[in-house]
Protein backbone atom coordinates (compact mmCIF):
# COMPACT_ATOMS: atom_id res chain seq x y z
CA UNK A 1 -3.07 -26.40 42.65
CA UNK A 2 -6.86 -26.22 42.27
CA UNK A 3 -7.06 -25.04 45.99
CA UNK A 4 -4.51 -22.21 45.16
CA UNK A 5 -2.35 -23.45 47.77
CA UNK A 6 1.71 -22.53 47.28
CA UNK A 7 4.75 -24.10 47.45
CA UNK A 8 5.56 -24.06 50.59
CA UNK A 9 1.87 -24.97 51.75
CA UNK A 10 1.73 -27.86 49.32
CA UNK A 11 5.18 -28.87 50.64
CA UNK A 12 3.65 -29.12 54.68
CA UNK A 13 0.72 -30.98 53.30
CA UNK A 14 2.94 -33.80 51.12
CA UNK A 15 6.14 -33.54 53.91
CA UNK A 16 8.41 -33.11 50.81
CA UNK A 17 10.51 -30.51 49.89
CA UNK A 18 9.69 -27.31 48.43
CA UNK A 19 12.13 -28.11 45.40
CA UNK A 20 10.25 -31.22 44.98
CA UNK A 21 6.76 -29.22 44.83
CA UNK A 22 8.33 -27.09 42.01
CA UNK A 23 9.87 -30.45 40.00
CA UNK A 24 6.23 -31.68 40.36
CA UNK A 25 4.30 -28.35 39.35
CA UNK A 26 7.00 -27.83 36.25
CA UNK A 27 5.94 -31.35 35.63
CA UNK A 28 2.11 -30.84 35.45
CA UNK A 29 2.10 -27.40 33.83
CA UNK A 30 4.71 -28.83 30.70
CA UNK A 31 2.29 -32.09 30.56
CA UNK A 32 -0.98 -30.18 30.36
CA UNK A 33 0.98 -27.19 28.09
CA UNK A 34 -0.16 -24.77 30.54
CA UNK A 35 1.87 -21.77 31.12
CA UNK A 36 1.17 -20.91 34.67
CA UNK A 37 -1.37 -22.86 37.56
CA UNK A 38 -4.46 -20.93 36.92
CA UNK A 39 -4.06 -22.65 33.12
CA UNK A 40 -3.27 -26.01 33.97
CA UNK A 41 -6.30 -26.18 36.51
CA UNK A 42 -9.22 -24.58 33.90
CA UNK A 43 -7.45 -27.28 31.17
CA UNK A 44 -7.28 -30.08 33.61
CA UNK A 45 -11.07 -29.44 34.43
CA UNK A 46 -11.92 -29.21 30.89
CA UNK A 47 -10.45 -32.63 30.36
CA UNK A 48 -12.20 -34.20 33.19
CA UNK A 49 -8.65 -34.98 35.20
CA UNK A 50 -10.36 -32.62 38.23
């Protein structure tokens, strides 16, 4: 997410599914309380996890 890569590019890189990339990013943003990737990124670098 940092890289501002999407779904489907994210997908390639990991050779899983593009449903699977969305289960994970729903995952991170709902963890970090971020509403959208932009969010979670600036909170996860504020909190040392990037």
């Amino acid at each position: 997410m940092a890289k501002g890569m999407t779904n489907p590019e994210v997908s390639e890189l990991m050779s899983v599914s593009k449903d699977r990339v969305k289960e994970l990013v729903s995952s991170i943003l709902k963890k970090l309380e971020a509403s959208n990737r932009t969010e979670a990124v600036q909170i996860a670098t504020r909190c040392g996890i990037l």
